[in-house]
C-alpha atoms as a PDB file:
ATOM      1  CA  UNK A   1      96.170  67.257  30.485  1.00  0.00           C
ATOM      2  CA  UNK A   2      94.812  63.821  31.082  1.00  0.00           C
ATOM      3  CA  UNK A   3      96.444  60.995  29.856  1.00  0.00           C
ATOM      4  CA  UNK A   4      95.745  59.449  26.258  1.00  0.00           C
ATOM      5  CA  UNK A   5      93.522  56.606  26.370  1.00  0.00           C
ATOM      6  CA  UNK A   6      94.409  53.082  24.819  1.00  0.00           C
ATOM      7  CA  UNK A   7      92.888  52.566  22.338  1.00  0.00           C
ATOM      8  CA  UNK A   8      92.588  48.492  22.828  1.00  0.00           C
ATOM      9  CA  UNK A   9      91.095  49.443  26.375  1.00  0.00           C
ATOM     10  CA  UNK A  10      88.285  51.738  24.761  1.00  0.00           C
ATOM     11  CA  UNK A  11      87.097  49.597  22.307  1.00  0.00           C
ATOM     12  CA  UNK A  12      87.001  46.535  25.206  1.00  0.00           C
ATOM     13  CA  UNK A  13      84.996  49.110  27.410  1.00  0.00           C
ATOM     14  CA  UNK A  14      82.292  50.062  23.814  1.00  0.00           C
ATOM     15  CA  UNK A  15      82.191  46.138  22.965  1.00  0.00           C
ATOM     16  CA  UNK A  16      81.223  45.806  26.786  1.00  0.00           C
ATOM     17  CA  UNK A  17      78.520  47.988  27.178  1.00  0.00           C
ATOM     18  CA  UNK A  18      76.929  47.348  23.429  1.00  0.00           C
ATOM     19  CA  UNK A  19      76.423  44.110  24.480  1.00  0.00           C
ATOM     20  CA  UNK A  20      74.912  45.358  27.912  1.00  0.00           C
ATOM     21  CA  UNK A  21      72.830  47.034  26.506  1.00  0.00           C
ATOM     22  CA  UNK A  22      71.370  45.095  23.764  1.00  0.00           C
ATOM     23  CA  UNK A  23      71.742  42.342  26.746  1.00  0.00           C
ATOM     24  CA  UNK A  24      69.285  44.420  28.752  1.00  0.00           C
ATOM     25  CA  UNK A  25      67.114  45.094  25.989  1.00  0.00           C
ATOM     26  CA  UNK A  26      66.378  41.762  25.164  1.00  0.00           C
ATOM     27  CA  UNK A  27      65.907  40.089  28.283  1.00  0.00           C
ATOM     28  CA  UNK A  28      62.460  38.629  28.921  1.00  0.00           C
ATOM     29  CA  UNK A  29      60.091  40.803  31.087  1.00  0.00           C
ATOM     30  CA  UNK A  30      56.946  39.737  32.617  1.00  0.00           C
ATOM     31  CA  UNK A  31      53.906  41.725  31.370  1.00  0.00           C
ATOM     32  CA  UNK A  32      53.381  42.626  34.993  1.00  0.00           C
ATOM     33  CA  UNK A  33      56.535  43.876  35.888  1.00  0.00           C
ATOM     34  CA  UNK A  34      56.681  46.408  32.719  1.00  0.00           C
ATOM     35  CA  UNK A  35      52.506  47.360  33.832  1.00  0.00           C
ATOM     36  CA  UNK A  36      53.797  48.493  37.678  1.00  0.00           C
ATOM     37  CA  UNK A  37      57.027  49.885  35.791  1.00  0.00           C
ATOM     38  CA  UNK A  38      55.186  52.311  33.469  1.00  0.00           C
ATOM     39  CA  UNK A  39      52.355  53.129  36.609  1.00  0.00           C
ATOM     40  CA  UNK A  40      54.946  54.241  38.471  1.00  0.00           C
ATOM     41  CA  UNK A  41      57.131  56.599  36.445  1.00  0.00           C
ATOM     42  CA  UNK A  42      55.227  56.765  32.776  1.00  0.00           C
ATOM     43  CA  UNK A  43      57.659  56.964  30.252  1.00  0.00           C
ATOM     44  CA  UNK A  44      60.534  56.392  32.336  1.00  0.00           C
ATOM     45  CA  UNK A  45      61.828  53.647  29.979  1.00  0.00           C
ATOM     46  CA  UNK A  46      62.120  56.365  27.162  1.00  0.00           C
ATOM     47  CA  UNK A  47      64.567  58.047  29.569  1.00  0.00           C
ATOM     48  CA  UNK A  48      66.974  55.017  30.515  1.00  0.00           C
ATOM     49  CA  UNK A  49      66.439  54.345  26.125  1.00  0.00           C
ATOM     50  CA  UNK A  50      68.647  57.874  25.801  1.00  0.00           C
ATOM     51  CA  UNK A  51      70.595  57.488  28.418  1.00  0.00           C
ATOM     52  CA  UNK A  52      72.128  54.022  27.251  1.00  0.00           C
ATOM     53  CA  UNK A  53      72.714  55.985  23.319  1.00  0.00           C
ATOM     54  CA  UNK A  54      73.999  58.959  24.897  1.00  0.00           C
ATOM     55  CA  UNK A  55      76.324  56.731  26.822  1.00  0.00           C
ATOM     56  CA  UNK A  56      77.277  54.758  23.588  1.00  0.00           C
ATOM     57  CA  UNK A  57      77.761  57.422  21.819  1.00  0.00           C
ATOM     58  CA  UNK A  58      80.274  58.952  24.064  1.00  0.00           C
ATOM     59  CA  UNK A  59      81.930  55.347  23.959  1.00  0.00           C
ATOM     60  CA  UNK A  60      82.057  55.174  20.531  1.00  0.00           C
ATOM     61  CA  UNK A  61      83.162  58.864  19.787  1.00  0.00           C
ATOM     62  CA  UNK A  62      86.126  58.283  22.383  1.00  0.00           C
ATOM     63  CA  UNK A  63      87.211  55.086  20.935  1.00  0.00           C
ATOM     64  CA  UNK A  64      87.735  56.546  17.769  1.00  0.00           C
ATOM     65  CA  UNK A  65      89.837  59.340  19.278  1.00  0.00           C
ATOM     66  CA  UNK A  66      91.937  56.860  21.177  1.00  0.00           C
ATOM     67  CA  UNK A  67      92.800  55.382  17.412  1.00  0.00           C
ATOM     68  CA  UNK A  68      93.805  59.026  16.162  1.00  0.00           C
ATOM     69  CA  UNK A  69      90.058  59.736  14.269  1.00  0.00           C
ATOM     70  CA  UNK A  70      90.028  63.496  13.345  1.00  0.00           C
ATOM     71  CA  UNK A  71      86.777  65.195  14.412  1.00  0.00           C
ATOM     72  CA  UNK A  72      84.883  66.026  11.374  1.00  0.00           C
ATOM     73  CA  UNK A  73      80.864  66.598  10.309  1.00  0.00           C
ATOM     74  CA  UNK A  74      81.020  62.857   8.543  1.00  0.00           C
ATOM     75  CA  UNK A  75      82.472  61.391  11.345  1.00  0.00           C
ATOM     76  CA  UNK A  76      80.030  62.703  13.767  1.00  0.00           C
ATOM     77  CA  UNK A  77      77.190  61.494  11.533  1.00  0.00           C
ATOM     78  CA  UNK A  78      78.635  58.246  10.439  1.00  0.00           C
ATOM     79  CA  UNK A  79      78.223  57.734  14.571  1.00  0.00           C
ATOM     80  CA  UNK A  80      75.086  59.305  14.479  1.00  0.00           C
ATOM     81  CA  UNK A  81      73.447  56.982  11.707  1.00  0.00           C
ATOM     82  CA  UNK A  82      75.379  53.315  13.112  1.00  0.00           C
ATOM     83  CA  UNK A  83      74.003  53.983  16.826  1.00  0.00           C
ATOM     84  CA  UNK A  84      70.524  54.790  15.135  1.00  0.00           C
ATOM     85  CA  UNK A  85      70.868  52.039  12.761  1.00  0.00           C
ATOM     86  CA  UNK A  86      71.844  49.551  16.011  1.00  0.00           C
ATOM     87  CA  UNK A  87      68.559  51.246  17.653  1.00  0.00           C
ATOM     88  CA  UNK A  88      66.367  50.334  14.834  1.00  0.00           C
ATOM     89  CA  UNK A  89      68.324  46.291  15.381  1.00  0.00           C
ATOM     90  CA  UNK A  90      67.998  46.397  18.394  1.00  0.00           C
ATOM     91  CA  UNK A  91      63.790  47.523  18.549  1.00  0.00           C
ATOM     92  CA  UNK A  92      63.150  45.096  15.427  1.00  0.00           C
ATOM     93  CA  UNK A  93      64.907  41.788  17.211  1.00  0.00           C
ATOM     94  CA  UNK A  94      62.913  43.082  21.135  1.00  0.00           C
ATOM     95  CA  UNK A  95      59.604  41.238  19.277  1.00  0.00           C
ATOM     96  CA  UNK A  96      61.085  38.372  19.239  1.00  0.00           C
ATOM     97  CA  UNK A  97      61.491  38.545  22.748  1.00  0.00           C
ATOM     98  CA  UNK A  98      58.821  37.488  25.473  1.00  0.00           C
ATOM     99  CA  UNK A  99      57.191  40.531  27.471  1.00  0.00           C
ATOM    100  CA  UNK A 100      59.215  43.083  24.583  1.00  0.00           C
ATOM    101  CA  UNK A 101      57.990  44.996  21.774  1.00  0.00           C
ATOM    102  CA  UNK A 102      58.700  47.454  19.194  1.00  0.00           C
ATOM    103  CA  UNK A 103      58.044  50.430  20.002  1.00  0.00           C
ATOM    104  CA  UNK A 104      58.994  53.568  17.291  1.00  0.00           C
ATOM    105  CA  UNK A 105      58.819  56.082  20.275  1.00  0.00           C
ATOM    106  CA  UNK A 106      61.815  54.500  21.724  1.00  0.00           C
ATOM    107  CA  UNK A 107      63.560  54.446  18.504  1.00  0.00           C
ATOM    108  CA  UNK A 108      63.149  58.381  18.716  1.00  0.00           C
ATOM    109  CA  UNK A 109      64.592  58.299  22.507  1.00  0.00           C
ATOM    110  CA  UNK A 110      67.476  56.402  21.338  1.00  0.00           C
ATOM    111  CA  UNK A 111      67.963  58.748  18.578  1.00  0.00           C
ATOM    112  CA  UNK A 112      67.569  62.226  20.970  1.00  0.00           C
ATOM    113  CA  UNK A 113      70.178  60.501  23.455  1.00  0.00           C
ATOM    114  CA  UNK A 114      72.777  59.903  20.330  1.00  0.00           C
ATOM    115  CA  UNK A 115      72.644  63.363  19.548  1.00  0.00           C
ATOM    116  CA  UNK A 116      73.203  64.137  23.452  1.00  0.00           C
ATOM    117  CA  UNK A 117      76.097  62.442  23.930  1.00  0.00           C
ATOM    118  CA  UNK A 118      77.519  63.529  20.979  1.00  0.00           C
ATOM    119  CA  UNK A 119      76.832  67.109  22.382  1.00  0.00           C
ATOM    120  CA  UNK A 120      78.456  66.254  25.222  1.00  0.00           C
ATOM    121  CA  UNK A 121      81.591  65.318  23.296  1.00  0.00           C
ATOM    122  CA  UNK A 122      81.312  68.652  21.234  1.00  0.00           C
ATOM    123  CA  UNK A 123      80.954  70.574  24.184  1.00  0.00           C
ATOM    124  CA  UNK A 124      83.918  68.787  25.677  1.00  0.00           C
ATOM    125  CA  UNK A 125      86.242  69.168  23.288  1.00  0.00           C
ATOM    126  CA  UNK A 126      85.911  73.199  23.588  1.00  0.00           C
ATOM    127  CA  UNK A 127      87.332  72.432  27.088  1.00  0.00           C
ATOM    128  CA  UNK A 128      91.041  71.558  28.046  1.00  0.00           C
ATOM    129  CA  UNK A 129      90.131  67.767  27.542  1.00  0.00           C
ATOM    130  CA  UNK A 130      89.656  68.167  23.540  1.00  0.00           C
ATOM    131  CA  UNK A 131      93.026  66.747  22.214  1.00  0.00           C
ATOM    132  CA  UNK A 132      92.434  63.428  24.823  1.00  0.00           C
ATOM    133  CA  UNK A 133      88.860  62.927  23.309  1.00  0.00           C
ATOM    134  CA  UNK A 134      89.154  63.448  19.628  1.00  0.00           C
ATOM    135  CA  UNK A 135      91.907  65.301  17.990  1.00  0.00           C
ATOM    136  CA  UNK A 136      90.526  67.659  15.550  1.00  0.00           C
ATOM    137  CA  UNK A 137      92.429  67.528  11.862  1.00  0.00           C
ATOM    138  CA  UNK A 138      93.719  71.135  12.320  1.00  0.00           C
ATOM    139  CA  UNK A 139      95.502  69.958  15.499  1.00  0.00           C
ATOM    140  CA  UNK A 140      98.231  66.907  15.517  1.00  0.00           C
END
């Protein structure tokens, strides 16, 4: 079995990469860079958008198993509607920002990559790592 996170050390490692990513989000980009971007690989910014949730989501999910959360359907929403909710912050505040915009379709990305990476979770915790990511209540 692998060992119990700390639960101090997960929530460092979600505070981290929230503010990476809405770090990365909101830094100014030249008109010209996001043109050669988008000729290149069209689209390919809806990819990294679900990557980043799925990746938060997995964070977030993990640190609340490393504080003894039980799994349950209104936890996995109440993740679910937050990292949406942050997604919608975070698209809203990008016009304020030089060379960003919002855009609704990657909204939608960050919303499919939230529902990935709490997939991944699910299907995780039907493996032998289930009690180290989030005990479920039948199980103490």
């Amino acid at each position: 079995m692998l060992p119990r996170i700390s639960p101090l050390f997960s929530t460092a490692v979600l505070i981290f990469l929230g503010l990476l990513a809405f770090t990365a989000t909101h830094w100014p980009m030249p008109h010209k860079l996001m043109a050669q971007t988008t000729d290149l690989l069209p689209q390919f910014d809806k990819f990294v958008h679900a990557t980043i949730y799925a990746v938060l989501a997995i964070a977030l999910l993990i640190v609340f198993g490393s504080w003894k959360f039980h799994w349950s359907v209104s936890l996995v929403f109440t993740v679910w509607l937050s990292l949406v909710t942050w997604g919608a912050f975070d698209e809203l505040t990008q016009t304020l920002v030089a060379g960003r915009s919002c855009d609704p379709a990657d909204l939608i990305a960050d919303a499919i990559g939230v529902s990935l990476g709490i997939g991944v979770i699910a299907w995780a915790r039907g493996r032998s790592v289930e009690q180290w990511l989030l005990p479920s209540e039948s199980r103490s």
